[in-house]
Protein backbone atom coordinates (compact mmCIF):
# COMPACT_ATOMS: atom_id res chain seq x y z
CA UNK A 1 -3.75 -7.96 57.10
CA UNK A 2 -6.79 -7.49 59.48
CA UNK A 3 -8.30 -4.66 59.90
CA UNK A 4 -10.22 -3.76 63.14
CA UNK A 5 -13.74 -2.74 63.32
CA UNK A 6 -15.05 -1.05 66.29
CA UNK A 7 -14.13 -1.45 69.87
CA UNK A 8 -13.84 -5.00 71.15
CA UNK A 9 -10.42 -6.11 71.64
CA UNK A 10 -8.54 -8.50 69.27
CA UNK A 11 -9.24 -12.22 69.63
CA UNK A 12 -5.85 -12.42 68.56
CA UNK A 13 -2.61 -12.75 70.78
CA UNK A 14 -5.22 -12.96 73.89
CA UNK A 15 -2.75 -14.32 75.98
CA UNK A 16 0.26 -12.13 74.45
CA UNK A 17 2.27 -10.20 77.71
CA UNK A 18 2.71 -6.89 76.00
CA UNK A 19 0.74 -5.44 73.19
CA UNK A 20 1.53 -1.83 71.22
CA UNK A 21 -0.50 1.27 70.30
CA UNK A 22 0.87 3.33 67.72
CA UNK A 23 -1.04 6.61 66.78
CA UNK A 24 -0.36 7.69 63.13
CA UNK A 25 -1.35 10.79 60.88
CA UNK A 26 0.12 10.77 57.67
CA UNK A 27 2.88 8.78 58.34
CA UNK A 28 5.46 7.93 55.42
CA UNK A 29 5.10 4.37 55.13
CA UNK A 30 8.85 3.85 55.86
CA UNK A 31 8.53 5.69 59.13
CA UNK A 32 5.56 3.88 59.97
CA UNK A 33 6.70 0.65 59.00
CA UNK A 34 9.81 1.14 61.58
CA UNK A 35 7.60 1.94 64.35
CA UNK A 36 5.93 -1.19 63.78
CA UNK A 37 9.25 -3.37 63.73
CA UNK A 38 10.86 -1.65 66.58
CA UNK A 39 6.97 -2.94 68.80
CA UNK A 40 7.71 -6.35 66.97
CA UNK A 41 10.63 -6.46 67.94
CA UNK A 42 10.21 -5.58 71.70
CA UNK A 43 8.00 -8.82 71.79
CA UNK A 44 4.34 -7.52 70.85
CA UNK A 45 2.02 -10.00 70.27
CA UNK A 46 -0.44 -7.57 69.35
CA UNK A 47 0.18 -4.05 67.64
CA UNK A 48 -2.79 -1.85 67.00
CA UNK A 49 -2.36 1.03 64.43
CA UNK A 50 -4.69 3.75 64.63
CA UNK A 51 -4.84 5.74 61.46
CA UNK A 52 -6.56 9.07 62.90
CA UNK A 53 -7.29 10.40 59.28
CA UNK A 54 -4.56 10.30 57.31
CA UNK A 55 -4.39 11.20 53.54
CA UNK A 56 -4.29 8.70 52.21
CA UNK A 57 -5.76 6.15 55.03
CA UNK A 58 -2.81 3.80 55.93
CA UNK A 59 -2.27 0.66 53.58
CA UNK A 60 -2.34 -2.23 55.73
CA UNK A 61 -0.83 -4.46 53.61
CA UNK A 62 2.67 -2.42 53.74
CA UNK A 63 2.42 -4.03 57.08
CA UNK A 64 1.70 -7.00 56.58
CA UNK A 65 5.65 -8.40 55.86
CA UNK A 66 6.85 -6.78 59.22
CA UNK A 67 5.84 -9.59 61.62
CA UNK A 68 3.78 -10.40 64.59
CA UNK A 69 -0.04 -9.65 63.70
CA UNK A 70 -0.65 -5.83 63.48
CA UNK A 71 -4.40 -4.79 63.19
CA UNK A 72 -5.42 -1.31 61.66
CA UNK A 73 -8.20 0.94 63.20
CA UNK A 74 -9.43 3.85 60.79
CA UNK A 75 -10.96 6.87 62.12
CA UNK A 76 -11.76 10.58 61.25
CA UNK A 77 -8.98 12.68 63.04
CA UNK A 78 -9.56 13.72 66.34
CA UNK A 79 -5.86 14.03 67.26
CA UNK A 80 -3.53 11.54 69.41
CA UNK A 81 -5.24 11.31 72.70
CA UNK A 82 -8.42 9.88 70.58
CA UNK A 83 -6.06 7.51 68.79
CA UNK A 84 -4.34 6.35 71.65
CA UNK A 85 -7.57 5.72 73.09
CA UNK A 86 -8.99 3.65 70.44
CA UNK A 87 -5.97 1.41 70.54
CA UNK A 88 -6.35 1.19 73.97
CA UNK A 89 -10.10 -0.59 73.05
CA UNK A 90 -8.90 -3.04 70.96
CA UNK A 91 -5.07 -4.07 71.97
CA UNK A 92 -4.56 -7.42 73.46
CA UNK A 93 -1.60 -7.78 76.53
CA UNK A 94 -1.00 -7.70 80.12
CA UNK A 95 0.79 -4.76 79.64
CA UNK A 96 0.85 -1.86 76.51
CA UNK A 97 3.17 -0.04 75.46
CA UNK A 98 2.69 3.40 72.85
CA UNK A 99 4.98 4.36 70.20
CA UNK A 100 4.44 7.64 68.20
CA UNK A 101 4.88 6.79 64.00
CA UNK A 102 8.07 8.72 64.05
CA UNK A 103 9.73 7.24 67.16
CA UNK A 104 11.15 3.64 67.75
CA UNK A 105 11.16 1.35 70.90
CA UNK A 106 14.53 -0.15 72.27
CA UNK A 107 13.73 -4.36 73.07
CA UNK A 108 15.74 -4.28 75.99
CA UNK A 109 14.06 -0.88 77.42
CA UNK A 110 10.97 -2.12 77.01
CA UNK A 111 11.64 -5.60 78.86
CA UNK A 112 13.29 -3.55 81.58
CA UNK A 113 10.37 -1.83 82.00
CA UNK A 114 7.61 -4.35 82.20
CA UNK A 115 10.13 -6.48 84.62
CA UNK A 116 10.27 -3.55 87.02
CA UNK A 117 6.53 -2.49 86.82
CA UNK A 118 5.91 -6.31 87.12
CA UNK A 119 8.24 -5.99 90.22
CA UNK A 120 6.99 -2.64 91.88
CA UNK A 121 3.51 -3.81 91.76
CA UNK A 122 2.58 -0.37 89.77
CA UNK A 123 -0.11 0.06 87.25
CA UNK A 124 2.69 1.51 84.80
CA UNK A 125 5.80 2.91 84.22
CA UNK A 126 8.23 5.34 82.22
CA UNK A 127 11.61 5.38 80.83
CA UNK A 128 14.56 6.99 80.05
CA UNK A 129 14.58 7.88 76.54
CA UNK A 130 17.01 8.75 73.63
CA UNK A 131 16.89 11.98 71.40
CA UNK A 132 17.14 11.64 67.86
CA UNK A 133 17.90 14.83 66.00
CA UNK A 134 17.47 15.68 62.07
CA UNK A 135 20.77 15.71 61.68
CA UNK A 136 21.41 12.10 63.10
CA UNK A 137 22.82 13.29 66.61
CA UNK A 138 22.01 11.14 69.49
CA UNK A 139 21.38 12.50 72.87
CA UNK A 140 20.99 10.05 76.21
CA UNK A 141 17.89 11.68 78.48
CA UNK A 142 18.48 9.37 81.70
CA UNK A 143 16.00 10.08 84.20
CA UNK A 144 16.53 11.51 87.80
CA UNK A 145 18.67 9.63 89.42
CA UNK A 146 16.70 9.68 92.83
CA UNK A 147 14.04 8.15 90.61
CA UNK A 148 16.05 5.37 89.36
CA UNK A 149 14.13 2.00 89.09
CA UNK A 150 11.81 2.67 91.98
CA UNK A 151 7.69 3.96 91.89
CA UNK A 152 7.16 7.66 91.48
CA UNK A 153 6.88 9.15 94.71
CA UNK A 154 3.48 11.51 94.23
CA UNK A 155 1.33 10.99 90.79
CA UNK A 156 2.13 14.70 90.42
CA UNK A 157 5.65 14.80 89.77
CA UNK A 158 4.70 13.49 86.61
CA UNK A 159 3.98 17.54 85.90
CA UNK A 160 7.68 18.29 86.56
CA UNK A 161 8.55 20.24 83.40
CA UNK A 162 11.24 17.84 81.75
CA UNK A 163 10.82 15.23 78.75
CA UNK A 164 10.66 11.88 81.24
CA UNK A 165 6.76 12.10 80.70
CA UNK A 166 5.74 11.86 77.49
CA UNK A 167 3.11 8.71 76.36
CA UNK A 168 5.47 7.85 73.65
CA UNK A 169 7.54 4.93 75.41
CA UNK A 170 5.21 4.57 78.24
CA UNK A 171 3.68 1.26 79.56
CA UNK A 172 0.69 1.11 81.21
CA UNK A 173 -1.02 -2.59 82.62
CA UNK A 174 -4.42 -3.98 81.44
CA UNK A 175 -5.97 -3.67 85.03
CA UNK A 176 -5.66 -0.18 84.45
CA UNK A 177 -6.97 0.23 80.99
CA UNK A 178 -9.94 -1.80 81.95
CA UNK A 179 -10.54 0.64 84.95
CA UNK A 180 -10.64 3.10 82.02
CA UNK A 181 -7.76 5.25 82.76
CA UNK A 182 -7.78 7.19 79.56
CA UNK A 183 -6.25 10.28 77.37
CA UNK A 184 -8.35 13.81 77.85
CA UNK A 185 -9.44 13.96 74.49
CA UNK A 186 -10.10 17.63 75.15
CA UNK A 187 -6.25 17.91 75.65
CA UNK A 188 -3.94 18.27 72.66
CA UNK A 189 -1.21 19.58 74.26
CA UNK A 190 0.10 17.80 77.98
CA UNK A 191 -2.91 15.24 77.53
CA UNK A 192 0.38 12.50 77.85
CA UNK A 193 1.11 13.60 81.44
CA UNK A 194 -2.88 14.33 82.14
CA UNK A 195 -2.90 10.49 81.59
CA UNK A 196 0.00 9.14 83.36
CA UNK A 197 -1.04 11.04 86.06
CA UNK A 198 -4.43 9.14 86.07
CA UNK A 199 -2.31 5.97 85.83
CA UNK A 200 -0.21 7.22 88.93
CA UNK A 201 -3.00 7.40 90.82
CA UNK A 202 -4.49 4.17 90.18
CA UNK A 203 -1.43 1.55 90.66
CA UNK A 204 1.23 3.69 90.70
CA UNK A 205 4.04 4.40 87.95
CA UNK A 206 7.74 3.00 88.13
CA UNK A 207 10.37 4.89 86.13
CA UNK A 208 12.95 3.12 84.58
CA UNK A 209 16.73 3.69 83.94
CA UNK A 210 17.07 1.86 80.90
CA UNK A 211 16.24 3.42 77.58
CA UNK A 212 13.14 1.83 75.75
CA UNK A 213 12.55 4.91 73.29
CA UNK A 214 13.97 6.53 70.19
CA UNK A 215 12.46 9.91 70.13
CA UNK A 216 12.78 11.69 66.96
CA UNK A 217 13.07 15.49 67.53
CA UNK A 218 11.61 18.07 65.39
CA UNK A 219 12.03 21.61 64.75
CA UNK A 220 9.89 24.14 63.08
CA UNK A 221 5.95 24.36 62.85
CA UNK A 222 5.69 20.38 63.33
CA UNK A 223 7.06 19.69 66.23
CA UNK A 224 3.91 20.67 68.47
CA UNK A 225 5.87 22.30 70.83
CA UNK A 226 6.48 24.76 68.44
CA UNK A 227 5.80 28.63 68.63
CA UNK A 228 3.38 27.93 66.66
CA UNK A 229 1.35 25.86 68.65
CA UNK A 230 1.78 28.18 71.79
CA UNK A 231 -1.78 29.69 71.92
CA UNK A 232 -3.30 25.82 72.45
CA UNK A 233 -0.37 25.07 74.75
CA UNK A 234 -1.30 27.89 77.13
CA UNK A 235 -4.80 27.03 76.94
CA UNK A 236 -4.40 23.46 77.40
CA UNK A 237 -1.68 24.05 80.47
CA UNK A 238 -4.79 26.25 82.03
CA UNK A 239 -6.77 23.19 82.28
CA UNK A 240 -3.84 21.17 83.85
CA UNK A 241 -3.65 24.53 86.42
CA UNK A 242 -7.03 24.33 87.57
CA UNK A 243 -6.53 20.65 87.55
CA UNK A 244 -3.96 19.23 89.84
CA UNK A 245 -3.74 21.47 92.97
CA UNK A 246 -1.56 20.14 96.01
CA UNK A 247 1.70 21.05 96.92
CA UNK A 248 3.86 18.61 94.90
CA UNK A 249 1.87 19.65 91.57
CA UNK A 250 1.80 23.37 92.70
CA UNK A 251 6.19 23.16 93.13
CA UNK A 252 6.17 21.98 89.02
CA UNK A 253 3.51 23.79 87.52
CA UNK A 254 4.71 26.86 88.74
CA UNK A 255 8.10 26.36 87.02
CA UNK A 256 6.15 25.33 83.97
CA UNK A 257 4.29 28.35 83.98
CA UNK A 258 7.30 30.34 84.20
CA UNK A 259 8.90 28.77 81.32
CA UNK A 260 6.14 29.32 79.20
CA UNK A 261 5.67 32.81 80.51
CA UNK A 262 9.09 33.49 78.97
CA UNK A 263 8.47 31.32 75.77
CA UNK A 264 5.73 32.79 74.97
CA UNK A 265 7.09 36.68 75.36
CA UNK A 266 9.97 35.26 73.10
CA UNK A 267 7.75 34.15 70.56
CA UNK A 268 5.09 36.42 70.67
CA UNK A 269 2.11 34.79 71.09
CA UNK A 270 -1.33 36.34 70.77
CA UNK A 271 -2.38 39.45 73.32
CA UNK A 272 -5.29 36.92 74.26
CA UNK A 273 -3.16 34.10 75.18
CA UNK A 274 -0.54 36.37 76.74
CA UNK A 275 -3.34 37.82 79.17
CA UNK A 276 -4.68 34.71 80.33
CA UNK A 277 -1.68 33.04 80.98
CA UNK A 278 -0.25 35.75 83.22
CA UNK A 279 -3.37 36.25 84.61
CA UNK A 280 -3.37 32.48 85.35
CA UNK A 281 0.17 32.96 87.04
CA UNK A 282 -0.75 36.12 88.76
CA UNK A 283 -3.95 34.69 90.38
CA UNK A 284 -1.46 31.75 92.35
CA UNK A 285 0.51 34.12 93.45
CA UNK A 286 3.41 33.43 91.05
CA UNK A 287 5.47 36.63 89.94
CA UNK A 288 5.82 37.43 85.91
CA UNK A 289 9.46 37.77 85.23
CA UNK A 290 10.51 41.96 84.24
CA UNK A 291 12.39 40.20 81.50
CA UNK A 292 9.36 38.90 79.81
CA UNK A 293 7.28 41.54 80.30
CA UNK A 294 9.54 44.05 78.61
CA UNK A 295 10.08 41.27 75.60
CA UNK A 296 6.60 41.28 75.76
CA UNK A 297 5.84 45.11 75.36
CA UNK A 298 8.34 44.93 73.18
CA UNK A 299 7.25 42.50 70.69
């Protein structure tokens, strides 16, 4: 099993259409191992794994059975928008496609996506995605039907607060990863649409109606989304705020903000956190919901 050293991209599947990134942290190696199959599978010539610091550091050679040529990148943890960027350095492929360590891509997704971004003439593209829940329950997440198959209208609707836009399932084409479109490594927390925002701009972004990821769904401190993560979420979606400022991000980040205006009253997050968010909302003009305010005195 090869392991990569630095940043120059694999020699390796060259000439391969589609390669993979796949971000781990202490990954079980089953779960791992599946995320590797299901890029495999979906025709990757090349599949980077970027062990961002796990304890212990990923065994290659548990790879090494599951086919195609998958190269391992070790480095200190500096969370998934580093990862993803590191893979990004060294995968080969006209077009890449991420996978978090705990989802799995769908082979027929996937091709429908690189056809159509191959089609639209777009620099990448999304899909729609299915939810997979502890308990085994499925649930279909199409996306918008006025979306269906065709570019993104404005790089900004990519802030519209539902779970189309997330990097895990995402393609994005090698003319724009060697124009550098990258992750905000400052960003822990909505650094996925940060990016495909960037990649929006730059060529454009199709969205797909055919599924092309498994998305495992978590509950409880580590699912990042969690209450418990809500005092970097509010300071991360202040950055996106002072960010992306026309009209079309303006319509989305303002129902964002109101969401997690009434998340956070629900979960009681920090007085800090609370203040600069609505301070953040009051500033744009936006109004703080009576109902969280009182939750919020109350808590």
């Amino acid at each position: 099993m090869p392991e990569v050293r630095g940043q120059d991209r694999l020699q390796h599947g060259e000439t391969a259409s589609l390669g993979a990134v796949i971000a781990t942290y202490n990954a079980p190696a089953d779960r791992l191992g599946r995320a590797v199959t299901s890029a495999v599978r979906s025709g990757a010539g090349s599949v980077v794994v970027v062990d961002d610091g796990s304890t212990p550091a990923v065994d290659a050679a548990v790879l090494q059975d599951l086919g195609g040529w998958v190269g391992v990148i070790r480095q200190s943890n500096a969370g998934p928008a580093a990862a993803r960027n590191a893979g990004l350095g060294a995968v080969a492929g006209e077009w890449v496609v991420f996978v978090d360590d705990d989802d799995e891509l769908i082979p027929a997704g996937v091709e429908h996506m690189v056809r159509t971004a191959a089609r639209l003439g777009v620099a990448g593209a999304v899909a729609s995605r299915v939810h997979v829940w502890a308990d085994g329950r499925e649930e279909d997440r199409p996306v918008p039907p006025e979306w269906a198959d065709v570019a993104l209208p404005h790089p900004s609707h990519v802030l519209r607060p539902i779970g189309l836009f997330g990097a895990s399932g995402c393609l994005v084409s090698r003319r724009a990863i060697d124009a550098s479109v990258r992750f905000d490594t400052g960003l822990r927390l909505g650094e996925d649409r940060d990016f495909l925002h960037k990649v929006a701009t730059f060529g454009g972004l199709a969205v797909c109606s055919a599924a092309a990821v498994r998305v495992a769904i978590h509950q409880g401190a580590s699912n990042l989304s969690s209450p418990a993560h809500y005092a970097r979420r509010i300071r991360d979606h202040l950055v996106v705020l002072d960010r992306y400022q026309d009209e079309v991000a303006r319509v989305h980040l303002r129902e964002a903000t109101r969401w997690l205006v009434n998340a956070s009253a629900k979960a009681g997050v920090d007085a800090e956190s609370w203040s600069l968010l609505v301070q953040a909302a009051k500033a744009r003009g936006w109004s703080v919901p009576v109902k969280a305010r009182l939750r919020r005195l109350i808590k």
